[in-house]
C-alpha atoms as a PDB file:
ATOM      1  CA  UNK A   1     -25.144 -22.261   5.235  1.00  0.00           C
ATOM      2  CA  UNK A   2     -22.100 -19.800   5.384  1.00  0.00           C
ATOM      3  CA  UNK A   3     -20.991 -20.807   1.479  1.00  0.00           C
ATOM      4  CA  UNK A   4     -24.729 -19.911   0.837  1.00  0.00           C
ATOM      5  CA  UNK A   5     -24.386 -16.582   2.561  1.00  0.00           C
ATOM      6  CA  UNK A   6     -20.771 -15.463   0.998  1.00  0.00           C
ATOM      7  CA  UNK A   7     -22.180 -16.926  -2.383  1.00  0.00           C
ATOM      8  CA  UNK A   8     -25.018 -14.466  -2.052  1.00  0.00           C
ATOM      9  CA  UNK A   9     -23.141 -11.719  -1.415  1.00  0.00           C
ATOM     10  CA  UNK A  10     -19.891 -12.395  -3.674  1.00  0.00           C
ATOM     11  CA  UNK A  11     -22.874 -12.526  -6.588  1.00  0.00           C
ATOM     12  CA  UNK A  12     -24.532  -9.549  -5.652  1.00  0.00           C
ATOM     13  CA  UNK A  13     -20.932  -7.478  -5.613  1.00  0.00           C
ATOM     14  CA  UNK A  14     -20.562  -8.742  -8.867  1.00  0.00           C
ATOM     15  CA  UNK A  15     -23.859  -7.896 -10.396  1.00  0.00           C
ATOM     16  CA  UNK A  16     -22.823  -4.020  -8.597  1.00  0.00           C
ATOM     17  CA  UNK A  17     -19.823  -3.994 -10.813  1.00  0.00           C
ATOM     18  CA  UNK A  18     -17.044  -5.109  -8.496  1.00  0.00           C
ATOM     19  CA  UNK A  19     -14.167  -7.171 -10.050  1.00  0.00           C
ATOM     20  CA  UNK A  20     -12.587 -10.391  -9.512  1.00  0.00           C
ATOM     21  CA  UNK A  21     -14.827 -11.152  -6.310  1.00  0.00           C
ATOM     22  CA  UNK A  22     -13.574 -14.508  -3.995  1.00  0.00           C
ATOM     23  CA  UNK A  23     -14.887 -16.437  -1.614  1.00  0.00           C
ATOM     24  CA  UNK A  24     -13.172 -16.595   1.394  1.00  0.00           C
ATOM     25  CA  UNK A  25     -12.938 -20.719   1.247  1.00  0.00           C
ATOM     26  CA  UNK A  26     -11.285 -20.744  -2.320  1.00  0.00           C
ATOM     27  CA  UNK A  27      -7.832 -22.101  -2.335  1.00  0.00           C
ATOM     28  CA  UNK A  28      -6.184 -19.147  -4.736  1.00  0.00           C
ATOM     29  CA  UNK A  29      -3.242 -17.674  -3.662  1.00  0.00           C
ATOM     30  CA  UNK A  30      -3.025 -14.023  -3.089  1.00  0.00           C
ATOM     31  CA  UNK A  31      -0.040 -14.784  -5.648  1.00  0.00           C
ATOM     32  CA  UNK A  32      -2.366 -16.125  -8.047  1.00  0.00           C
ATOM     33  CA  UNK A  33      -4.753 -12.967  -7.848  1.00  0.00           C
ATOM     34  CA  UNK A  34      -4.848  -9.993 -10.113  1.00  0.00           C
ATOM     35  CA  UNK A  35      -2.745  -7.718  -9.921  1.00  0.00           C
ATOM     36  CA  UNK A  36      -6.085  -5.453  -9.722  1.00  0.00           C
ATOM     37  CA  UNK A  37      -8.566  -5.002  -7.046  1.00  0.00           C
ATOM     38  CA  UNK A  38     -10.141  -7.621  -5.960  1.00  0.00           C
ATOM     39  CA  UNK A  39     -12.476  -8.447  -3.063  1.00  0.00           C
ATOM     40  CA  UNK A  40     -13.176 -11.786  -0.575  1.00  0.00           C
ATOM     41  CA  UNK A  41     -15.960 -12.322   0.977  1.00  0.00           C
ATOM     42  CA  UNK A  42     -15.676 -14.066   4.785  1.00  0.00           C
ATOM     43  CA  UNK A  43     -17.793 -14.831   7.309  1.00  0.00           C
ATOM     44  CA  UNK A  44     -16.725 -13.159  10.730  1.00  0.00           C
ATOM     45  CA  UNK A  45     -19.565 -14.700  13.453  1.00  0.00           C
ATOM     46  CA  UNK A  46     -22.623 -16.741  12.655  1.00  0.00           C
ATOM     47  CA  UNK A  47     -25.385 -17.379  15.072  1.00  0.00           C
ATOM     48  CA  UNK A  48     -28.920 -19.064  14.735  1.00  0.00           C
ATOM     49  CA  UNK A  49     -31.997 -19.307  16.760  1.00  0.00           C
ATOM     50  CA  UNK A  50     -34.386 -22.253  16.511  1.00  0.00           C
ATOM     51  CA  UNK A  51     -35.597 -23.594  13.471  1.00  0.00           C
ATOM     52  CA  UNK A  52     -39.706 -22.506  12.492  1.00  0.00           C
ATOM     53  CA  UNK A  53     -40.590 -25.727  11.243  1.00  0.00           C
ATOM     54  CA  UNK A  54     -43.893 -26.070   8.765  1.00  0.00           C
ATOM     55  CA  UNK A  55     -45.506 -29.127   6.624  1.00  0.00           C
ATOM     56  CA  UNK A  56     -42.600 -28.958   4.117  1.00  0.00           C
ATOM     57  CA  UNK A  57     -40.164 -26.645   4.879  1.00  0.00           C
ATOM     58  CA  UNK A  58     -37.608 -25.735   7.509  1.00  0.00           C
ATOM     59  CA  UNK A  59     -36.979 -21.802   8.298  1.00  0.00           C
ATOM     60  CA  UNK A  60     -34.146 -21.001  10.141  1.00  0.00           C
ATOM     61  CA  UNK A  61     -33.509 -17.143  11.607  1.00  0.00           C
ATOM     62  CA  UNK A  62     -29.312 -16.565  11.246  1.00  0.00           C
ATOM     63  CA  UNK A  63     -27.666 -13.293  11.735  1.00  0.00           C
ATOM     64  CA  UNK A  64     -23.759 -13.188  10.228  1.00  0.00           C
ATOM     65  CA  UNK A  65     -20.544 -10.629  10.675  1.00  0.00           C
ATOM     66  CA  UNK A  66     -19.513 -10.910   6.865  1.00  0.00           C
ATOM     67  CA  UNK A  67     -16.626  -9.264   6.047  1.00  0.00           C
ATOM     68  CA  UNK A  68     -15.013  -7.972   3.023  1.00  0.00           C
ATOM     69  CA  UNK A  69     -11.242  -7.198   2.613  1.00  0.00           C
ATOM     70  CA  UNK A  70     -11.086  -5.001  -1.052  1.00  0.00           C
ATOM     71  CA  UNK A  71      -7.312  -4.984  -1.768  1.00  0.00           C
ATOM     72  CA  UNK A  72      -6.014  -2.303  -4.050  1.00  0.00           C
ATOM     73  CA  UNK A  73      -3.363  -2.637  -6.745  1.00  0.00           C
ATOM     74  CA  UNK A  74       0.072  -0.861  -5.630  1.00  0.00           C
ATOM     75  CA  UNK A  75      -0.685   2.151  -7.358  1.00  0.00           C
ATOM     76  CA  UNK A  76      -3.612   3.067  -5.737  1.00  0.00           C
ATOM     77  CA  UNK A  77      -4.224   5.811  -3.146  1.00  0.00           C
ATOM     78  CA  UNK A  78      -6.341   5.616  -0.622  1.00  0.00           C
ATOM     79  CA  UNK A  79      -8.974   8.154  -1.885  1.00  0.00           C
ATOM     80  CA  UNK A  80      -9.600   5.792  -5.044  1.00  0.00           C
ATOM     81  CA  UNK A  81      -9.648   2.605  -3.021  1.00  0.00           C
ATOM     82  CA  UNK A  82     -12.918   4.527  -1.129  1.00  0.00           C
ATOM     83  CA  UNK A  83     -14.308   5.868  -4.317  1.00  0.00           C
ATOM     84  CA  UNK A  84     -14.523   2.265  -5.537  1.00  0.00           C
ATOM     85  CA  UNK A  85     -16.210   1.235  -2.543  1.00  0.00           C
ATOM     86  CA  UNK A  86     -18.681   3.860  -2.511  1.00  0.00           C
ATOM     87  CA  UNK A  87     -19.220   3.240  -6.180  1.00  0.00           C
ATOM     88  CA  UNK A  88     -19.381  -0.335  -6.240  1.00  0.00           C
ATOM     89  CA  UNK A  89     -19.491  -2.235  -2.661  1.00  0.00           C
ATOM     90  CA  UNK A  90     -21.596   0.306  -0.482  1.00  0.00           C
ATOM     91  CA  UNK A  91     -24.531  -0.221  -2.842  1.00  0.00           C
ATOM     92  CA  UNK A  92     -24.256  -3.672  -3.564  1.00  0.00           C
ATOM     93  CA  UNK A  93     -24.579  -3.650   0.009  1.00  0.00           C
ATOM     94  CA  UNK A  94     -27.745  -1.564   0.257  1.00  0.00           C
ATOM     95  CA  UNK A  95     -29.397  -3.448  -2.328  1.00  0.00           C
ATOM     96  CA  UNK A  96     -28.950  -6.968  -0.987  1.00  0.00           C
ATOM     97  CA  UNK A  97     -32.501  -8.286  -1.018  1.00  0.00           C
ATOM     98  CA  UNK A  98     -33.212 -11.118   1.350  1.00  0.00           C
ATOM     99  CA  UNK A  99     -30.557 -10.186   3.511  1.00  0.00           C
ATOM    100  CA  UNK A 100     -30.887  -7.301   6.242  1.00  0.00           C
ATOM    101  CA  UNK A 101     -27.384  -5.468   6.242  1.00  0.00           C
ATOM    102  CA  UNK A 102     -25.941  -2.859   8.048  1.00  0.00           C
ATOM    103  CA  UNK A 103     -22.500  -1.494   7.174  1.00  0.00           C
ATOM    104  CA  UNK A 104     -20.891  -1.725  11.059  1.00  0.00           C
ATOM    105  CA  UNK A 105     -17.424  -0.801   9.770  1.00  0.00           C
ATOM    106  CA  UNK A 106     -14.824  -0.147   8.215  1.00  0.00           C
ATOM    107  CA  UNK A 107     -11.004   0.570   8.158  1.00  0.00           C
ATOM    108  CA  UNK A 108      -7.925   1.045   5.813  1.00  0.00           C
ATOM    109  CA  UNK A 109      -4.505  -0.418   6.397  1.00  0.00           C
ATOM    110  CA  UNK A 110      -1.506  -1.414   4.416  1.00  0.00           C
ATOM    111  CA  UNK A 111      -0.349  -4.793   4.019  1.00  0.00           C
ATOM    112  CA  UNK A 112       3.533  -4.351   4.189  1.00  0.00           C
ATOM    113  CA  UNK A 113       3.549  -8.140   3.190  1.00  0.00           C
ATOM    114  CA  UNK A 114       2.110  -7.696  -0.523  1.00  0.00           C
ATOM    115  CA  UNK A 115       2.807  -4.079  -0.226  1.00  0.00           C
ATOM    116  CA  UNK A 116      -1.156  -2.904  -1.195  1.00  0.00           C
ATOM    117  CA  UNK A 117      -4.096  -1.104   0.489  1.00  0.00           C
ATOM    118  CA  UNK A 118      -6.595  -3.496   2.057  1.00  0.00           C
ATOM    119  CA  UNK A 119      -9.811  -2.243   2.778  1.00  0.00           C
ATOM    120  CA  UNK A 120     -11.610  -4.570   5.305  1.00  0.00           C
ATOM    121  CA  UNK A 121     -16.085  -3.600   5.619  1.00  0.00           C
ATOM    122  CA  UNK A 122     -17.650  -5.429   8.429  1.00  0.00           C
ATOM    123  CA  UNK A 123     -21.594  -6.290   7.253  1.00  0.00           C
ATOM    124  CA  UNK A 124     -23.986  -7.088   9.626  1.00  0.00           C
ATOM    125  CA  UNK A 125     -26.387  -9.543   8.023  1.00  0.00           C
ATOM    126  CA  UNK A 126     -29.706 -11.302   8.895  1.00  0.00           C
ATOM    127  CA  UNK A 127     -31.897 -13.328   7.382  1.00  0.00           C
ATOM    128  CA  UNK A 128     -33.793 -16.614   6.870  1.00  0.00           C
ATOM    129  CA  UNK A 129     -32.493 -19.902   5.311  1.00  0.00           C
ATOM    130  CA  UNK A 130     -35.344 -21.653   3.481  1.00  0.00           C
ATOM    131  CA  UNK A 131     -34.695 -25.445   3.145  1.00  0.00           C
ATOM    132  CA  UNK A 132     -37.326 -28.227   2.567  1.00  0.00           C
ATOM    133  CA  UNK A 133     -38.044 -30.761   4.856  1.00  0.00           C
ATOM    134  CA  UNK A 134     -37.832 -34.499   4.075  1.00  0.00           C
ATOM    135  CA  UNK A 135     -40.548 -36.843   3.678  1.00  0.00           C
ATOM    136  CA  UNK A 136     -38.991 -39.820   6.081  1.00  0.00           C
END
């Protein structure tokens, strides 16, 4: 369920026109990243309620912290690193159908380890996972 959720969102970034978008379960190295901006996509807190069960199918009501953590390239300020979210994350975000989101926040720090701007946009998402039931 949560690799279904950060897949939905990491393709929906994507399709907005962010770059080099990750999944917060992929073994890269930061090392191994681009030396550009790129984005992951986490989960923060996931909680369900019971399933709605029909003939065939099994509904399930989840709402989901998803965070994303936009790091910059060294030469950015912090004035571009927000113009590219407001360009290319905020209305990604917006447009997610099937998922209910609300932008709860967001904050801008430094990394003194990779020496970059990191970005990090807590989403609060809702929604309901579809899956079909089995015929046992």
């Amino acid at each position: 369920m949560l690799k279904d959720i950060i897949s939905t969102v990491s393709e929906k970034l994507t399709e907005a026109g962010a770059s080099h978008v990750y999944s917060a379960f992929d073994a890269v190295d930061i090392c191994r990243k681009p030396d550009s901006i790129f984005t992951v996509v986490g989960i923060d807190s996931f909680s369900s309620t019971s399933p709605v069960l029909s003939m065939y199918h099994v509904y399930i009501p989840f709402r989901a912290e998803v965070s994303l953590k936009v790091t910059a390239p060294q030469s950015w300020s912090m004035d571009k690193l927000l113009d590219y979210f407001d360009s290319y994350i905020g209305p990604a975000v917006l447009g997610m159908s099937g998922l209910d989101c609300k932008l709860k926040g967001i904050a801008i720090k430094p990394d003194s380890g990779i020496n970059r701007l990191v970005l990090t946009a807590v989403i609060s998402a809702g929604g309901i996972i579809k899956s079909e039931r089995s015929q046992s």
